[in-house]
Protein backbone atom coordinates (compact mmCIF):
# COMPACT_ATOMS: atom_id res chain seq x y z
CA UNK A 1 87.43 -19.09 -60.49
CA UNK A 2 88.42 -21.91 -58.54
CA UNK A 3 91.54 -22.37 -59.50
CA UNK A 4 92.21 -18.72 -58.47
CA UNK A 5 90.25 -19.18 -55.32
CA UNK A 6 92.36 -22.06 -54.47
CA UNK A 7 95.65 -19.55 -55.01
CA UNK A 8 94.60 -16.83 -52.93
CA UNK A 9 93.50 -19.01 -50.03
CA UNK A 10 97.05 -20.14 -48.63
CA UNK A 11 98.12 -16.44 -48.55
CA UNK A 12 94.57 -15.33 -46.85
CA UNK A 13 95.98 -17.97 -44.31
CA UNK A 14 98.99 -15.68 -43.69
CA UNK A 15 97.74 -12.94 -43.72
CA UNK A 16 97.05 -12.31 -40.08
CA UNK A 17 100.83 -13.49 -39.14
CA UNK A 18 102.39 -11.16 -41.62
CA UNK A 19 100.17 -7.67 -40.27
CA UNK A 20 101.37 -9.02 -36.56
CA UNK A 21 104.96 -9.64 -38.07
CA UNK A 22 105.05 -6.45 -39.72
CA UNK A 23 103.61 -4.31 -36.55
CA UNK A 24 105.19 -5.51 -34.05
CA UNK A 25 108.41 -6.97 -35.44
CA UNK A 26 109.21 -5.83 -38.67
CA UNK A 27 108.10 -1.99 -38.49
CA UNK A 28 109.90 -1.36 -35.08
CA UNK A 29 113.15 -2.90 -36.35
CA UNK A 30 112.99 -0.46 -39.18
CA UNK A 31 111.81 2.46 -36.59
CA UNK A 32 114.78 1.25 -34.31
CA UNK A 33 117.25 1.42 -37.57
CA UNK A 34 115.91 4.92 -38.23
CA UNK A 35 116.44 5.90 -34.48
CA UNK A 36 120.08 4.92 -34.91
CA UNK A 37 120.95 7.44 -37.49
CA UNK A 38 120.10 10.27 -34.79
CA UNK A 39 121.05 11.80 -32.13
CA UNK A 40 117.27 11.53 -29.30
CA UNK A 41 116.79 11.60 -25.77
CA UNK A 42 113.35 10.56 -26.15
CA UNK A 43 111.64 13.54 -25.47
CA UNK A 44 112.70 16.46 -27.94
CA UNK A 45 113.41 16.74 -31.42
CA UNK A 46 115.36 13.89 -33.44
CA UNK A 47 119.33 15.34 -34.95
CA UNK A 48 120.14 13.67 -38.00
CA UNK A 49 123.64 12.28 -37.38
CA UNK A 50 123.84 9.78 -39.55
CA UNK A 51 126.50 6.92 -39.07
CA UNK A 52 127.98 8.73 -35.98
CA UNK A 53 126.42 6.76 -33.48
CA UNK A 54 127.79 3.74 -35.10
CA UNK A 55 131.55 5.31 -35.51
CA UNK A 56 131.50 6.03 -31.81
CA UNK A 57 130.95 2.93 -30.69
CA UNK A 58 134.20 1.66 -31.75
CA UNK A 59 135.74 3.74 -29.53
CA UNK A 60 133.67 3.23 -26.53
CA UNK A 61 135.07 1.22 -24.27
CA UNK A 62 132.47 0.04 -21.82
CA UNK A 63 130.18 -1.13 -25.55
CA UNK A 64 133.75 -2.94 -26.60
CA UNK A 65 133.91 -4.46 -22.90
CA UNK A 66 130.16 -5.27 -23.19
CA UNK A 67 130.56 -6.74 -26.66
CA UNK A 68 133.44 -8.94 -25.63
CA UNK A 69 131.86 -10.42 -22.73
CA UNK A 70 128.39 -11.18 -24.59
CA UNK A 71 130.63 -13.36 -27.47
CA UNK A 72 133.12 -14.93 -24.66
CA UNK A 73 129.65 -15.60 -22.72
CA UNK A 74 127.90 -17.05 -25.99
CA UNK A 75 130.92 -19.24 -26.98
CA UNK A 76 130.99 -20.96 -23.80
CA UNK A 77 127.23 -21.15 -22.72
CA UNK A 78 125.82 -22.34 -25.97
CA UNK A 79 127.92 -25.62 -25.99
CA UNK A 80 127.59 -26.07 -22.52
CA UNK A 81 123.46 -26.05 -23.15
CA UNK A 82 123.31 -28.43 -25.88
CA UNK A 83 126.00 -30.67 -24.01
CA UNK A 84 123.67 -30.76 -20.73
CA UNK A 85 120.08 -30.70 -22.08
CA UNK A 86 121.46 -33.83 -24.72
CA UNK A 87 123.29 -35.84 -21.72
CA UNK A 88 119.58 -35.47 -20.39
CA UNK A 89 118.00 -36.82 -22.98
CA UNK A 90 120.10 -39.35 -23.97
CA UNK A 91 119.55 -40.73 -20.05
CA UNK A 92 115.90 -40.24 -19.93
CA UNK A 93 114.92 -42.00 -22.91
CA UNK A 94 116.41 -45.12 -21.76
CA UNK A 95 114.32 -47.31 -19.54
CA UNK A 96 115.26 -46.32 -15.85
CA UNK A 97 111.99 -45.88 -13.33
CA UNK A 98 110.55 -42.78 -12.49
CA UNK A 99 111.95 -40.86 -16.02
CA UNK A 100 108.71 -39.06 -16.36
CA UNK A 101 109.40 -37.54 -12.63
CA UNK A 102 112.82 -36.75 -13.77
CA UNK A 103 111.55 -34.57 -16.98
CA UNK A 104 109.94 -32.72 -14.93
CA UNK A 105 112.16 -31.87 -12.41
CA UNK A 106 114.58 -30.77 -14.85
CA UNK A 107 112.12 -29.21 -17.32
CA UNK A 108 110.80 -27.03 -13.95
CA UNK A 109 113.73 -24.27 -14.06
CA UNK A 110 112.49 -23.44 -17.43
CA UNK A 111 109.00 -22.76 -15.68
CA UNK A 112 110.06 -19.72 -13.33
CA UNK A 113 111.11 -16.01 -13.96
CA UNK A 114 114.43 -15.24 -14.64
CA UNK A 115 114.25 -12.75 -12.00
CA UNK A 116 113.56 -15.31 -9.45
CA UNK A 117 116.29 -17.34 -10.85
CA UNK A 118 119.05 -14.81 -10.46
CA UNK A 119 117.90 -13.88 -6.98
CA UNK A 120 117.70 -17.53 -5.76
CA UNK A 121 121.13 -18.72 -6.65
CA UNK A 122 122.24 -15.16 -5.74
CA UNK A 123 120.81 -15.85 -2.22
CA UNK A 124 122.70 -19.58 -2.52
CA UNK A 125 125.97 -18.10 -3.56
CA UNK A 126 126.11 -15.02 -0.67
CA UNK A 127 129.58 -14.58 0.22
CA UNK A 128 128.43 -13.69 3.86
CA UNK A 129 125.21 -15.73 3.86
CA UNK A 130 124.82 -18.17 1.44
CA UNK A 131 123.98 -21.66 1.80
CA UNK A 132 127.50 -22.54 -0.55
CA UNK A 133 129.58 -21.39 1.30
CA UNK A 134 128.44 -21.76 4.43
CA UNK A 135 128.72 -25.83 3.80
CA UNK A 136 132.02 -25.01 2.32
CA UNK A 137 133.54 -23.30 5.20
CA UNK A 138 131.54 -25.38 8.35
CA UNK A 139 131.79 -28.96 6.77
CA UNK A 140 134.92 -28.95 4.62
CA UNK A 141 136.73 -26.09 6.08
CA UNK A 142 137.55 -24.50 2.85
CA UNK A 143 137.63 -20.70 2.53
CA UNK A 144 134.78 -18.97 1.22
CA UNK A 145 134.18 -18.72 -2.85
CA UNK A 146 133.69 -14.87 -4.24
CA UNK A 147 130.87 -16.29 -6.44
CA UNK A 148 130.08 -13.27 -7.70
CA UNK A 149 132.83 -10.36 -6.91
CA UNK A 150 135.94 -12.69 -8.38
CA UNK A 151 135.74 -11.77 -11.72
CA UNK A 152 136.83 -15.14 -13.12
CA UNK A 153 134.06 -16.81 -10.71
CA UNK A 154 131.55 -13.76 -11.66
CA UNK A 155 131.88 -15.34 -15.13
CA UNK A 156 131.50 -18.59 -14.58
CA UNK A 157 128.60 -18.04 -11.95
CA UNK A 158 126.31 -16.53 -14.79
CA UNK A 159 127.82 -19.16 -17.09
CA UNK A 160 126.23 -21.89 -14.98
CA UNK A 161 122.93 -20.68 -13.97
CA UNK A 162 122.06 -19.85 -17.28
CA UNK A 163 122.86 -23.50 -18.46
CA UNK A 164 120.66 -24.56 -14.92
CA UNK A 165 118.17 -22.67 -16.09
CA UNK A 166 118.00 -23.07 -19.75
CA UNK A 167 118.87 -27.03 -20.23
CA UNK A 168 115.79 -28.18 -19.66
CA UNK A 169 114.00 -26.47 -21.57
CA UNK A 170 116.20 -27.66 -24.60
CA UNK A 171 116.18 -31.18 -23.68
CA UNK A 172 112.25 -31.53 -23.93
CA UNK A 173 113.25 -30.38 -27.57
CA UNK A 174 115.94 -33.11 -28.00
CA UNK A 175 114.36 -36.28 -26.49
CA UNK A 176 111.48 -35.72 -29.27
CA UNK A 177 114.53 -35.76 -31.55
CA UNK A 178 115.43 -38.91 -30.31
CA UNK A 179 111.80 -40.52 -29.58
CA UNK A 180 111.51 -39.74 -33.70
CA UNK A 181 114.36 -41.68 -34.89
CA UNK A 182 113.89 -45.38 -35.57
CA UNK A 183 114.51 -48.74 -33.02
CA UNK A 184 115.07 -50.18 -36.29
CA UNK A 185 119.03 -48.54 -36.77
CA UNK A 186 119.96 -49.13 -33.31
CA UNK A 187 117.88 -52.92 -33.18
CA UNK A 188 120.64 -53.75 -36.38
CA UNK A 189 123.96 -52.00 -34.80
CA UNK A 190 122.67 -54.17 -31.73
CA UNK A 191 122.93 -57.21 -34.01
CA UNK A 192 126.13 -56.43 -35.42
CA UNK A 193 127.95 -55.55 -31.94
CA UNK A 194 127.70 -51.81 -31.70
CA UNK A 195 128.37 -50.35 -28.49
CA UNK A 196 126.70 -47.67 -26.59
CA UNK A 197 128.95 -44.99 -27.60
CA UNK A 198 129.41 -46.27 -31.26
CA UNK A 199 125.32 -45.76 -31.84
CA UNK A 200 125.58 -42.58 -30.42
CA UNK A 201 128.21 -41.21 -32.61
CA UNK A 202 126.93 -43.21 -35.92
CA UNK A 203 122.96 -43.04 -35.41
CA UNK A 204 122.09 -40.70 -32.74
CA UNK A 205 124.01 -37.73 -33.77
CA UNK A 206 123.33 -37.54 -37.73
CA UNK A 207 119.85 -38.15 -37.16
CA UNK A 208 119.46 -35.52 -34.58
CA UNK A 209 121.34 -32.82 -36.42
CA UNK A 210 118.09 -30.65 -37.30
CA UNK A 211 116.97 -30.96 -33.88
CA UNK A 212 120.61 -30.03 -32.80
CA UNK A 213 120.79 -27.28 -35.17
CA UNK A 214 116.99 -25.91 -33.85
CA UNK A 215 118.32 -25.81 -30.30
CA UNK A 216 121.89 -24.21 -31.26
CA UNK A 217 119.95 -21.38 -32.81
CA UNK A 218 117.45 -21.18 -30.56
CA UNK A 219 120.01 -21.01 -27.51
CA UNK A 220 121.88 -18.58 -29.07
CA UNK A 221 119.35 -15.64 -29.67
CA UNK A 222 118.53 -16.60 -25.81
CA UNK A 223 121.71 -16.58 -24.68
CA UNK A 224 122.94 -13.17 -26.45
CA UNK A 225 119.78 -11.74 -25.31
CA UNK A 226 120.01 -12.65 -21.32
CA UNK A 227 118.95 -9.08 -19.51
CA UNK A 228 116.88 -10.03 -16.45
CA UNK A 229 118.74 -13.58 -15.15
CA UNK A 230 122.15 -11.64 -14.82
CA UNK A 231 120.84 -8.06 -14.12
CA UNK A 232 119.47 -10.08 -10.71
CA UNK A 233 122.66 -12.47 -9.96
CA UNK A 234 125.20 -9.99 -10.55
CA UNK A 235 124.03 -6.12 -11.47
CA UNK A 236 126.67 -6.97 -13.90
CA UNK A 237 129.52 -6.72 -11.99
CA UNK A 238 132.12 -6.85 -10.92
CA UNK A 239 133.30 -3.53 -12.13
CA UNK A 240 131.71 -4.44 -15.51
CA UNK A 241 132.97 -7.92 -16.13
CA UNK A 242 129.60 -9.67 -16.74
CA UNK A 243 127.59 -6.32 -18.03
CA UNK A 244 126.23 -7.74 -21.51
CA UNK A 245 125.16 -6.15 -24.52
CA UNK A 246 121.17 -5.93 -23.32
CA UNK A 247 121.91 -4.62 -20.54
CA UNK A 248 124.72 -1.69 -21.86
CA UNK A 249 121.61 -0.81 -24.29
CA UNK A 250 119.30 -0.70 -21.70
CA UNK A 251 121.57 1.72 -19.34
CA UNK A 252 122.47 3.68 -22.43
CA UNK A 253 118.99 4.08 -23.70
CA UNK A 254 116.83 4.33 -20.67
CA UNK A 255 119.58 5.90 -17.84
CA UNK A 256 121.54 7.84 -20.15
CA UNK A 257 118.72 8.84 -22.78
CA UNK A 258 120.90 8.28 -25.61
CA UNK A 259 118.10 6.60 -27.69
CA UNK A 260 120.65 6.70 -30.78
CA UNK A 261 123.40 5.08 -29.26
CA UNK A 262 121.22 2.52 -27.71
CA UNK A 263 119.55 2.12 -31.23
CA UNK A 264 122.78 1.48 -32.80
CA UNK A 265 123.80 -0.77 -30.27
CA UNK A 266 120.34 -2.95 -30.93
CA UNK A 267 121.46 -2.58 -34.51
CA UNK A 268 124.58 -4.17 -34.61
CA UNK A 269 123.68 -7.17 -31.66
CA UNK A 270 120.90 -8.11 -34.45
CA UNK A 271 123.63 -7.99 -37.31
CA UNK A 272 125.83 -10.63 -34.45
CA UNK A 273 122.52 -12.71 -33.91
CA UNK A 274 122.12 -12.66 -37.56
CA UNK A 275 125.43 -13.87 -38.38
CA UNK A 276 125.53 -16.43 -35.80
CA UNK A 277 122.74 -17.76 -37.26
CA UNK A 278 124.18 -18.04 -40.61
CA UNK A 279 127.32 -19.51 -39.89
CA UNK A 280 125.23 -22.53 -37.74
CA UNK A 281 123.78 -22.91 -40.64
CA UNK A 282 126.36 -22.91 -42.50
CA UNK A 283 128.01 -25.63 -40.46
CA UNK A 284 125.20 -27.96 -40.02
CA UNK A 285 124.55 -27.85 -43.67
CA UNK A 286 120.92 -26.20 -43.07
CA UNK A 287 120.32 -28.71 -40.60
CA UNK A 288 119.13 -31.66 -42.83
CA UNK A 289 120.38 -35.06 -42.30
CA UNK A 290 123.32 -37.23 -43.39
CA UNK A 291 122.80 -39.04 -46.46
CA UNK A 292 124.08 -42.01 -45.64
């Protein structure tokens, strides 16, 4: 009776998790996978359809445009992420005064609303009345930048706010990483002449690769998932350029009430995310260390 007692209790344990998982993750993906195979505006009766929602959105442009922008968006603000928050860490877990001040000054974009965010730098980056360019133009007597109606700059604008906002947050994650790997490998490549650069690449970075792979993933599902930051910077624009996949479902969904096309969208951004995922894995070997 024990024995059996002693069974059942680890699964008793998780039993509250898996109900939450299931209702409020698990069921409405499988409601939301159901939706796509109709055609719904929400209101009336459901139209089987089938995989005609799916079909169509090969062929619709502004979801191709959409989906293009979220990977090209992905690609380059994931790296840029881990590259910042790391640089971060790597400097505040040396001995320089004041680091703990320093955490949290970079650890406080993490701490307000996205919304707030967007409209903050959008106020900073006002063709007409931002702060930028007024510096720009009064005390270097450049022209003023199209932050955000340039489509190039549009781009890179969202690009860099979200790594402003978002590297922080990442590099709490990556100085524990490095507070949890031992003096004793870097006390020895002291010994035997090491430099800086040669610990990082040798100690540092093997020994940090599930932490790496944790914030790769992590980033990612944030990244492909950014609605509110860029809905407030740009609206999207220009003329479409930095509309991302949230934020086509959301329009198509909610302002077009095409619940199946929206659903199908949802569908295939979690196949992406899913696949992403995989192939990090995949690449960091699982995330477990270097043998050697």
């Amino acid at each position: 009776m024990k024995r059996l007692e002693m069974k059942i209790f680890p699964y008793l344990m998780l039993l509250p998790m898996m109900i939450i998982f299931t209702m409020f993750l698990f069921w409405p993906a499988l409601n939301g996978f159901w939706i796509s195979l109709h055609n719904w505006d929400g209101l009336n009766e459901m139209t089987f359809v089938g995989i005609d929602n799916y079909t169509r959105l090969i062929n619709d442009r502004n979801f191709v445009r959409a989906f293009q922008g979220t990977m090209l968006f992905t690609a380059i603000t994931v790296p840029s992420i881990y590259v910042v928050s790391l640089a971060l860490a790597l400097m505040l877990t040396r001995k320089i005064r004041l680091s703990g001040l320093f955490r949290a000054i970079f650890y406080w974009p993490t701490m307000i609303s996205s919304i707030i965010v967007g409209l903050s730098w959008r106020f900073l980056l006002g063709e007409s009345f931002g702060l930028v360019n007024y510096v720009l133009v009064t005390f270097l007597g450049m022209e003023p930048v199209r932050w955000m109606t340039n489509t190039n700059m549009a781009m890179f604008t969202v690009i860099f706010v979200t790594t402003w906002s978002l590297a922080g947050y990442y590099m709490v994650m990556l100085i524990a990483g490095i507070k949890s790997i031992s003096e004793t490998y870097y006390e020895a490549a002291e010994i035997d002449g090491a430099s800086f650069w040669q610990q990082f690449f040798h100690i540092t970075l093997p020994l940090l690769r599930p932490m790496s792979l944790l914030v790769l993933v992590l980033s990612t599902v944030t990244v492909v998932r950014s609605f509110p930051l860029i809905l407030a910077l740009t609206g999207g624009g220009p003329a479409g350029h930095t509309r991302f996949m949230v934020q086509q479902i959301h329009e198509t969904g909610f302002s077009r009430l095409q619940m199946g096309s929206a659903s199908a969208m949802a569908v295939v951004l979690f196949v992406v995310l899913a696949i992403l995922t995989a192939v990090q894995f995949r690449l960091n070997r699982g995330g477990g260390q270097d043998a050697t």
